[in-house]
Structures are given as structure tokens and as C-alpha cells.
Protein backbone atom coordinates (compact mmCIF):
# COMPACT_ATOMS: atom_id res chain seq x y z
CA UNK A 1 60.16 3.61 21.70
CA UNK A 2 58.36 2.45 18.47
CA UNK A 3 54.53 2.28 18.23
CA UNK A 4 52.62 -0.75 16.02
CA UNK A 5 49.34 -1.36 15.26
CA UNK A 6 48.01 -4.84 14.05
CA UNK A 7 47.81 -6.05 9.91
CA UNK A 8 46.56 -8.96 9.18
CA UNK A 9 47.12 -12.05 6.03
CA UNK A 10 46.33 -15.32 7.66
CA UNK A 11 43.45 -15.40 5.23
CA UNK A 12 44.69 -15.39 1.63
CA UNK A 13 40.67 -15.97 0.26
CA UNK A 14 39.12 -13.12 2.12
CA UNK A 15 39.74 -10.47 4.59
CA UNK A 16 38.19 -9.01 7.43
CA UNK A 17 37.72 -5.17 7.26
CA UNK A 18 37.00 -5.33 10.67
CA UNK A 19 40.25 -6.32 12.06
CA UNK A 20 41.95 -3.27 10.48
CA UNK A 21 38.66 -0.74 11.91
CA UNK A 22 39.79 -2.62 15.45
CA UNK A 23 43.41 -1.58 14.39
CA UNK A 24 41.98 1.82 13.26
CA UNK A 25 41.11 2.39 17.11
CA UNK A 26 44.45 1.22 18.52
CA UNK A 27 45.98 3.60 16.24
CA UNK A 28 44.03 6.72 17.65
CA UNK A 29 45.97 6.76 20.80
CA UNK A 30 49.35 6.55 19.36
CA UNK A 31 51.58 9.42 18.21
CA UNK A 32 52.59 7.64 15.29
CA UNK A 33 52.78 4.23 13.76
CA UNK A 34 56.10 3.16 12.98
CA UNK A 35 55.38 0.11 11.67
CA UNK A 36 52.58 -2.32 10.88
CA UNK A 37 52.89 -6.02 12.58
CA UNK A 38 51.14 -9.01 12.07
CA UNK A 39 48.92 -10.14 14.65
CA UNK A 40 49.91 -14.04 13.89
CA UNK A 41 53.75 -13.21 14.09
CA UNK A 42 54.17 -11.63 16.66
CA UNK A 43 56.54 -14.00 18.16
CA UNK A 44 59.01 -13.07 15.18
CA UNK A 45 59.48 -9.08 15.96
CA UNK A 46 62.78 -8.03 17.11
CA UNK A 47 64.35 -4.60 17.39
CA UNK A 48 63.75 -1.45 19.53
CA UNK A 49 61.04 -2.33 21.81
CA UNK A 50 57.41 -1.53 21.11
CA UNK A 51 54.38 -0.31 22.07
CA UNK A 52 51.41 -2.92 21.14
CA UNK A 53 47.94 -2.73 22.10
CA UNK A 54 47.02 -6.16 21.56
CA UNK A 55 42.92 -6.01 20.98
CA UNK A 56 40.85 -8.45 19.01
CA UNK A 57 40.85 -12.38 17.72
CA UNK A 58 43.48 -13.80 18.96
CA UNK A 59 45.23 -16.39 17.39
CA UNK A 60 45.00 -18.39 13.71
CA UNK A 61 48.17 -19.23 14.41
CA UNK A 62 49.31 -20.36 18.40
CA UNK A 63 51.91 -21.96 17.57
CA UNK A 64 53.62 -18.68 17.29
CA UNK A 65 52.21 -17.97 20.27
CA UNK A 66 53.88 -15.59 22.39
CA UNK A 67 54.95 -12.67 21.83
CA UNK A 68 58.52 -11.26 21.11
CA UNK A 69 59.76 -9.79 24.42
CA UNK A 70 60.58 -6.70 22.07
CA UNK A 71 56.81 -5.89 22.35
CA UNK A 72 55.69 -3.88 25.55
CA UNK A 73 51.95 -5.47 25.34
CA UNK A 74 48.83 -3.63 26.46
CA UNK A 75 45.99 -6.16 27.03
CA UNK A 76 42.43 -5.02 26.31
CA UNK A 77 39.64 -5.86 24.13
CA UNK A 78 41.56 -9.31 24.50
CA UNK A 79 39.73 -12.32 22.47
CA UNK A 80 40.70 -15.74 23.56
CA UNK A 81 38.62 -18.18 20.75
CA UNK A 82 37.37 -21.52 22.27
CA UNK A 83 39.08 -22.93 18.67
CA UNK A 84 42.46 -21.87 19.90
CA UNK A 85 42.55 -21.89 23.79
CA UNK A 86 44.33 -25.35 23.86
CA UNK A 87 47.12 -24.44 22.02
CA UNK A 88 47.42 -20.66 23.61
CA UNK A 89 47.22 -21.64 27.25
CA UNK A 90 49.56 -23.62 27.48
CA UNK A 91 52.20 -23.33 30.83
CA UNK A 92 54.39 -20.99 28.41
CA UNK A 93 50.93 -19.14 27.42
CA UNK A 94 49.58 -18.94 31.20
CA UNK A 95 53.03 -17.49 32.16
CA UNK A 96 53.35 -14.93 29.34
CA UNK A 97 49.63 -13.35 30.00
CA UNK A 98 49.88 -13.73 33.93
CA UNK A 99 53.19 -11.49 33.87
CA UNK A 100 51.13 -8.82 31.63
CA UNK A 101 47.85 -9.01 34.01
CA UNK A 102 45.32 -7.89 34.39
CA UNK A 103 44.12 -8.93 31.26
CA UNK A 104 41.40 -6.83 29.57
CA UNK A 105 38.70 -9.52 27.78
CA UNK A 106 36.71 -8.50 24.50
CA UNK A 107 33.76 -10.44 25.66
CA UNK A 108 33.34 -12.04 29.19
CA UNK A 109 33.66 -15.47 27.83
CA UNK A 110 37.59 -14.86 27.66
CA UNK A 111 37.94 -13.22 31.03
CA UNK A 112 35.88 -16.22 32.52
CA UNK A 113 38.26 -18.65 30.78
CA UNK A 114 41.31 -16.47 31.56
CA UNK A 115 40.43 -16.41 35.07
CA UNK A 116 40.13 -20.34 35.34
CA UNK A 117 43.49 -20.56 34.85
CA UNK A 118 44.67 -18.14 37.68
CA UNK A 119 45.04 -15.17 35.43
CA UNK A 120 43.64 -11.65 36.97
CA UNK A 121 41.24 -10.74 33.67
CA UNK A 122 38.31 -8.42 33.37
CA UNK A 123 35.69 -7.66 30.65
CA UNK A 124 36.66 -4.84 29.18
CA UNK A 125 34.56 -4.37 25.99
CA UNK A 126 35.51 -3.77 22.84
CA UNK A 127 38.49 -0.84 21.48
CA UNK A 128 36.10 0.13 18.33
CA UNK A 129 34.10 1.70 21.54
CA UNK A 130 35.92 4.64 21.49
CA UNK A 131 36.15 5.51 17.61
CA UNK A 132 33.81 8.21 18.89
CA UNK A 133 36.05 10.80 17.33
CA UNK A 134 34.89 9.47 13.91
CA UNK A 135 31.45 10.90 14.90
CA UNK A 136 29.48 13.37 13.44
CA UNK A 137 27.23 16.36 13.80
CA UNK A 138 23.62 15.54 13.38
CA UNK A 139 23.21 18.11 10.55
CA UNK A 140 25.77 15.99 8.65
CA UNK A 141 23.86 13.01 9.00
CA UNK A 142 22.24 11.65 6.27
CA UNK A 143 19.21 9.38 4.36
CA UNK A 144 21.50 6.28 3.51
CA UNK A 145 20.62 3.29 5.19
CA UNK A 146 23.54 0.41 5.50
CA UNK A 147 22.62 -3.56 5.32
CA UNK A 148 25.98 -4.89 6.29
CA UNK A 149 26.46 -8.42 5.91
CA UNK A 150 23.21 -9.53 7.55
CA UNK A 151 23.78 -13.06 8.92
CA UNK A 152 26.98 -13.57 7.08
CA UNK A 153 27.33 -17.22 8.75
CA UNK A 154 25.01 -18.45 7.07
CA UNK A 155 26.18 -20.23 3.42
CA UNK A 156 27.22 -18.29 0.20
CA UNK A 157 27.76 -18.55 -2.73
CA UNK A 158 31.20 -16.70 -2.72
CA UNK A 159 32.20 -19.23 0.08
CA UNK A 160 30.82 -22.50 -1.37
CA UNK A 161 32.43 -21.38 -4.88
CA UNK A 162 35.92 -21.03 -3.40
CA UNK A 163 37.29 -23.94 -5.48
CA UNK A 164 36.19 -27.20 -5.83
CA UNK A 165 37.05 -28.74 -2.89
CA UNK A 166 35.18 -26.26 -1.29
CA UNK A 167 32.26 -26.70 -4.12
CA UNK A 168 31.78 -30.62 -3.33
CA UNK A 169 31.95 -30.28 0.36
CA UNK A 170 29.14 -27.79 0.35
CA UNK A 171 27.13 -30.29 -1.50
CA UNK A 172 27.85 -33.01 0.79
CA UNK A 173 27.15 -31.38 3.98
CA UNK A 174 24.01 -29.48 2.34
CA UNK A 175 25.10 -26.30 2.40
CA UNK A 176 24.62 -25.36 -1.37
CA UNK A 177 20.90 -26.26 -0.71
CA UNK A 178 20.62 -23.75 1.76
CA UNK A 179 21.84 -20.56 -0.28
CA UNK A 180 18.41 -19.36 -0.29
CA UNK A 181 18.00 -19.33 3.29
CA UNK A 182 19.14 -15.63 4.00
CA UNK A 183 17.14 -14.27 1.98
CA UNK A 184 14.19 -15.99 2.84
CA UNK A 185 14.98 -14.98 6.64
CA UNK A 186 15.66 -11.35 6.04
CA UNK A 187 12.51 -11.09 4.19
CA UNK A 188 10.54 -12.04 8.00
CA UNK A 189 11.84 -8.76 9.46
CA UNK A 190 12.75 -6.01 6.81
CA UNK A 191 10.58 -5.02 4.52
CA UNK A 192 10.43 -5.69 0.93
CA UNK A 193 11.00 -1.64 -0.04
CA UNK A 194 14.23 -1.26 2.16
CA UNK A 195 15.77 -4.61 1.17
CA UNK A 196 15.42 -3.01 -2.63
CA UNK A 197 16.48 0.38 -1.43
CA UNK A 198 19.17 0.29 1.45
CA UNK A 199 22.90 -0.15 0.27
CA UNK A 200 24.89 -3.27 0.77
CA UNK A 201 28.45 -3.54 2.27
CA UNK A 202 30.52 -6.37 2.48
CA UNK A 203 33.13 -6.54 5.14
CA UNK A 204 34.63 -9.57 3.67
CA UNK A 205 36.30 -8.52 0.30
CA UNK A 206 38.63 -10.87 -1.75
CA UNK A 207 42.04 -10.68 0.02
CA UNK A 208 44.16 -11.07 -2.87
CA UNK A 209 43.07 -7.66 -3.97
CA UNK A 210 44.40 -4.92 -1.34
CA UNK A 211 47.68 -4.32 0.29
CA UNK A 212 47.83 -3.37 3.93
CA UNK A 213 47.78 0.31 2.86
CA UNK A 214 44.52 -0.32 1.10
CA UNK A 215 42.61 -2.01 3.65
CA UNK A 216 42.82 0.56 6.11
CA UNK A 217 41.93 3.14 3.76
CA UNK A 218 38.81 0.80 3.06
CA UNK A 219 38.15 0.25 7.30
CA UNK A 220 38.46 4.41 7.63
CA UNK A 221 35.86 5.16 4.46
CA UNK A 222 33.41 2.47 5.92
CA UNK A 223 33.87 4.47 9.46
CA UNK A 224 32.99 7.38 7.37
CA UNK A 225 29.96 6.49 5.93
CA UNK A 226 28.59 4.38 8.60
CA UNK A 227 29.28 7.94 10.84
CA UNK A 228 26.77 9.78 8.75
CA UNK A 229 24.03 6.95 8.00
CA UNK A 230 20.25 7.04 8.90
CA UNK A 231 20.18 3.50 10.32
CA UNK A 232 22.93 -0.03 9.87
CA UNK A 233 21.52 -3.02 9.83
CA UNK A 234 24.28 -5.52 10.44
CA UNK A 235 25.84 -9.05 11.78
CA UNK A 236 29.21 -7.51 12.38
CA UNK A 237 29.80 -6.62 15.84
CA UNK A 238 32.78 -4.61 14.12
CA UNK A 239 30.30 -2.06 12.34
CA UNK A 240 28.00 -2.37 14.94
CA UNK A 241 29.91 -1.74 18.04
CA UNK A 242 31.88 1.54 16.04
CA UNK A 243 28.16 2.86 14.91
CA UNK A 244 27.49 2.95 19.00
CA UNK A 245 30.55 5.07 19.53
CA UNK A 246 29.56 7.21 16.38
CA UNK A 247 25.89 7.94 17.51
CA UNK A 248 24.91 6.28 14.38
CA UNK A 249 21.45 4.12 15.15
CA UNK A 250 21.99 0.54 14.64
CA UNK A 251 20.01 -2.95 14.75
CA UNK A 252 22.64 -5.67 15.53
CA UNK A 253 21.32 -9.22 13.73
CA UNK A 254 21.83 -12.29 15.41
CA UNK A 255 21.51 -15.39 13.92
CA UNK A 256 24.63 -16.96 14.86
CA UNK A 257 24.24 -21.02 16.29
CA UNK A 258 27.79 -21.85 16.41
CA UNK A 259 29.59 -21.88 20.42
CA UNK A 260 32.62 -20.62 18.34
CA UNK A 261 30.64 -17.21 17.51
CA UNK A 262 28.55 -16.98 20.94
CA UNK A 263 31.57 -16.92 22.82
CA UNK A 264 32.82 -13.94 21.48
CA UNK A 265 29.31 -12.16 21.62
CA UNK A 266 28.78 -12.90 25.79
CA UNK A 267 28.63 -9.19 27.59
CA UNK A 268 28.59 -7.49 23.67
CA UNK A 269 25.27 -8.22 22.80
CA UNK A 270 23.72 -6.64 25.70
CA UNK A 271 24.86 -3.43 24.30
CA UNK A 272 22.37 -3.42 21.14
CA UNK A 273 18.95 -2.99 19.70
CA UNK A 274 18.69 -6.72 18.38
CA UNK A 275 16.93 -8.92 16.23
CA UNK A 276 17.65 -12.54 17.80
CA UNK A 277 16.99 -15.60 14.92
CA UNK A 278 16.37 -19.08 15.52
CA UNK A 279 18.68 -20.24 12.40
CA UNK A 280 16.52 -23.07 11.33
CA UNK A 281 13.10 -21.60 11.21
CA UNK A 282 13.96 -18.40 10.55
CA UNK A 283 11.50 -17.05 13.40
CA UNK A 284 12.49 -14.31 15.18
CA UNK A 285 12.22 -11.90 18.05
CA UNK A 286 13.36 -8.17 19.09
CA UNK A 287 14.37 -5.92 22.37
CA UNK A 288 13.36 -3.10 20.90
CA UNK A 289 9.82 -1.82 20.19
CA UNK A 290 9.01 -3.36 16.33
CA UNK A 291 5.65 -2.95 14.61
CA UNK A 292 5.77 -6.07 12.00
CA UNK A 293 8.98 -5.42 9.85
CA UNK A 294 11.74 -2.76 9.60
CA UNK A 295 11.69 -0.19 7.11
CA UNK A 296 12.81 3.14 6.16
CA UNK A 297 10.96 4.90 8.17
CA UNK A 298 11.68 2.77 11.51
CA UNK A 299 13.50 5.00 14.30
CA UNK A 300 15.79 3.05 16.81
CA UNK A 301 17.49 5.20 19.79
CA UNK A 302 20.63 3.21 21.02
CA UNK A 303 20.80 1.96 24.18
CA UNK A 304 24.09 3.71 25.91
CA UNK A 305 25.15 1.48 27.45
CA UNK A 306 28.64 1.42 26.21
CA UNK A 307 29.77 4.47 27.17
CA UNK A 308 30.35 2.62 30.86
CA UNK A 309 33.22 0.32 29.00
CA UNK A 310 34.45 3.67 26.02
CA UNK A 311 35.41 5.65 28.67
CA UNK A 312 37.53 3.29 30.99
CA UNK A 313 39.41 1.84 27.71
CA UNK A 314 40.54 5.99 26.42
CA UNK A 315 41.71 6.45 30.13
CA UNK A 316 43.74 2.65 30.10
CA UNK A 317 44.96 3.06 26.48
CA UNK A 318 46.29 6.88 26.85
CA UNK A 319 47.63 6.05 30.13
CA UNK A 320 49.43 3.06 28.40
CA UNK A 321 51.00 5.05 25.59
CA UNK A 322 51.71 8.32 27.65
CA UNK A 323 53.81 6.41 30.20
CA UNK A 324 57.77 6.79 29.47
């Protein structure tokens, strides 16, 4: 039996460090990786079978949609976008994930949508739950605070500036005029000192820069210093779901208007200490206790409540790898 874990190239602009952190906690449970397989062809493996757990976005690419019988699939942390649902659940689709059922979903929108189409599913939470072993001991803990890609949907200048197709259809649909608009928002609920002192991440590095090898080295340093950081502020539900299983205190931001990013947030966001933004006015509220703005000095306690999905998804993923 051979054991993969997920890499990842349908983007050739930028990746998402995230995808290889959600790799990152597939690999955990596995006594080795044998090989690395890409999530969009995964209809193209054949050899010995393999041992897949098959967590996160799936798929850029359905029409290679499903997977090799070579793979023995494990289904959690399964993400089924609204963008590719027609082309995944198809009769061949519905067939492939009803013979692997029960279907763990990432969010609850996917095991709703599963379920409509007669397939047992469940919400099952996210795999980056249980990267508690990442975690450290308090006295190792630190002073850095982390601003992670803080409402990252909004427009950029590294996204409008792709090339110039890119450059002219930002001006059309307004989107260059609104590059000041994240920093105008982030300026109503963190204060002027921490948005000059915290340190910046991006999770969304130039792809053309980093082989496979590379990126995970990048997703295991970020789990390193987001283990031993004061606070993370952060739009990523991929540094902010690993911070809960790290202990690290974290302030999830949400200013996300799109149905193709709320789908894949229903059940997750309950799990956070959150700043909720109305994307046009920039006005926004919290569930947590908040004098005014947040700054270095503000103290947020996580809320715990993922522990109820962590533990559920070690038992389902060590029984899944331990079984001859």
C-alpha cells in the first residue's frame, strides 16, 4: 500500500499556502508519503493502490473528475464549490461519492448539497483541526502579532497588475478605483500603532517561484510561527482554523460578499472570535467583547468549540490509515 498527500499547480500566477498546510495535516496520520499527487489529476494515477485522504477545494478541474480506482479515498473535510457542482455531480460523480459514503463535508453547505442528491454526508469540519501537534508550550509563546491577508477578496494591486488583460478589466469593472478600500476598512477596527507594528504574511505567493518541495517547507514554517504568536489577525480560514488547534488566539475577518466564499464558510465561522464587515461601507461588528479598535494589547480567549469536530477527524483518519 502507498500513501499520498495532495500538491497542487492549477494556478500558475499564485499559490495557495493553505492547500499544502491542509496537506500538511493529511500527512500527520500517514507513515510515510510515497508520493505527492495532484488534487486536479487524480483521475490519471495508476499503479499500486493508494491511500488518499481527500480534504479541501475540490475541483478546478471536473472534468477529470473522478478518481483513479487505484486510489483507496478517505472523504473528510470534503469541499464541494457551488462553481463546480454541475460538472462534479454528475450520474458518474453521484455514483463515485455514493460508493465511498458517508461523505465527510468541510463546511455544511457541501453536506447539505451532497445530501440532496441521495448521498449519506456529514459536516465534518476542517483536517487543519487537528494540527494540534504543531502546538506549543505557553512559555514558548511569544510578542509577534500576525496580520495575515486581512480581507484578501477585496482588489489588489498584485491581482489587477497580472498583465494587461487583467489591468483593463480592472478598470472597466472599477476595481482599480477601489485599491484603497482595505486599507481604509482595516483602519475602522485596528488601530493605527498595530497596523505599523504587527507583521504581514501573505498566503498567496507568486507560483512560478517554489517547487512542491518548497511550498510545504513554506506551509510548515508559517505553522511554526503562527504556533508561537501573541495574536493572528486573518481572512484565511487556513491560518485561522490551524491557530485554533495550536492554542494560538485568533480574530477571524470577514468581509467576504461573494455566495462562492460563504458557502465554504457555513458551520466554520461559528468556530471564531470575528469581526463581520459590510464590504461596501466598511462598518462593522464583533462576537467578542471589543472596546473601539484592536491593538496590541487586546486579549481574545478562543472559543473551543472545535475540539467537538478535532477529535472525531484523528479517530476517522487513524482508523482509515491503520486498517490493512
Amino acid at each position: 500500500m502507498k500513501y499520498g498527500i495532495f500538491s497542487y499547480d492549477e494556478n500558475k500566477i499564485f499559490f495557495n499556502v493553505g492547500d499544502n498546510i491542509q496537506s500538511l495535516a493529511a500527512k500527520q496520520f500517514m507513515p510515510r508519503v510515497d508520493t505527492y499527487i495532484n488534487r486536479e489529476r487524480l483521475a490519471d494515477y495508476h499503479g499500486e493502490k493508494m491511500k488518499v485522504i481527500m480534504n479541501g477545494w475540490f475541483t478546478h478541474n471536473y472534468n477529470n473528475w473522478v478518481p483513479s480506482e487505484d486510489i483507496e479515498p478517505l472523504f473528510v473535510s470534503f469541499h464541494v464549490n457551488n462553481t463546480a457542482a454541475p460538472g462534479m455531480l454528475n450520474e458518474k460523480g453521484i455514483a463515485y461519492l455514493k460508493k465511498h459514503e458517508p461523505i465527510g463535508c468541510r463546511d455544511q453547505f457541501t453536506a447539505d448539497l451532497l445530501k440532496s442528491k441521495g448521498i449519506e454526508a456529514y459536516f465534518s469540519g476542517c483536517l487543519t483541526l487537528t494540527l494540534d501537534s504543531y502546538k506549543v508550550d505557553d512559555t514558548e509563546r511569544g510578542d509577534d502579532i500576525y496580520i495575515v491577508d486581512p480581507l484578501y477578496s477585496y482588489p489588489r494591486w498584485e491581482k489587477v497588475t497580472i498583465d494587461w488583460k487583467w489591468f483593463v478589466k480592472s478598470i472597466l469593472n472599477g476595481k482599480l478605483f477601489q485599491l484603497g478600500k482595505k486599507k481604509k476598512h482595516l483602519k475602522n477596527f485596528i488601530s493605527p500603532d498595530l497596523l505599523k507594528s504587527a507583521i504581514y504574511i501573505n498566503q498567496e505567493p507568486p507560483a512560478n517561484t517554489y517547487n512542491d518541495d518548497q511550498k510545504f517547507a513554506m506551509a510548515e514554517d508559517l505553522l511554526h510561527k503562527y504556533a508561537k504568536a501573541k495574536l493572528v489577525i486573518t481572512s484565511r480560514i487556513h491560518c485561522a482554523l490551524p491557530c485554533l488547534a495550536m492554542g494560538t488566539p485568533v480574530i477571524f475577518v470577514n468581509g467576504f460578499d461573494s455566495f462562492v466564499d460563504s458557502c465554504r464558510f457555513d458551520g466554520i465561522l461559528e468556530l471564531f472570535n470575528r469581526i463581520d464587515i459590510d464590504a461596501k461601507t466598511g462598518a462593522f461588528t464583533a462576537n467578542f467583547p471589543l472596546e473601539g479598535r484592536i491593538t496590541k494589547d487586546t486579549v481574545v480567549k478562543n472559543l473551543e468549540k472545535h475540539h467537538a469536530l478535532a477529535e472525531p477527524l484523528k479517530e476517522k483518519c487513524s482508523a482509515f490509515i491503520n486498517q490493512s
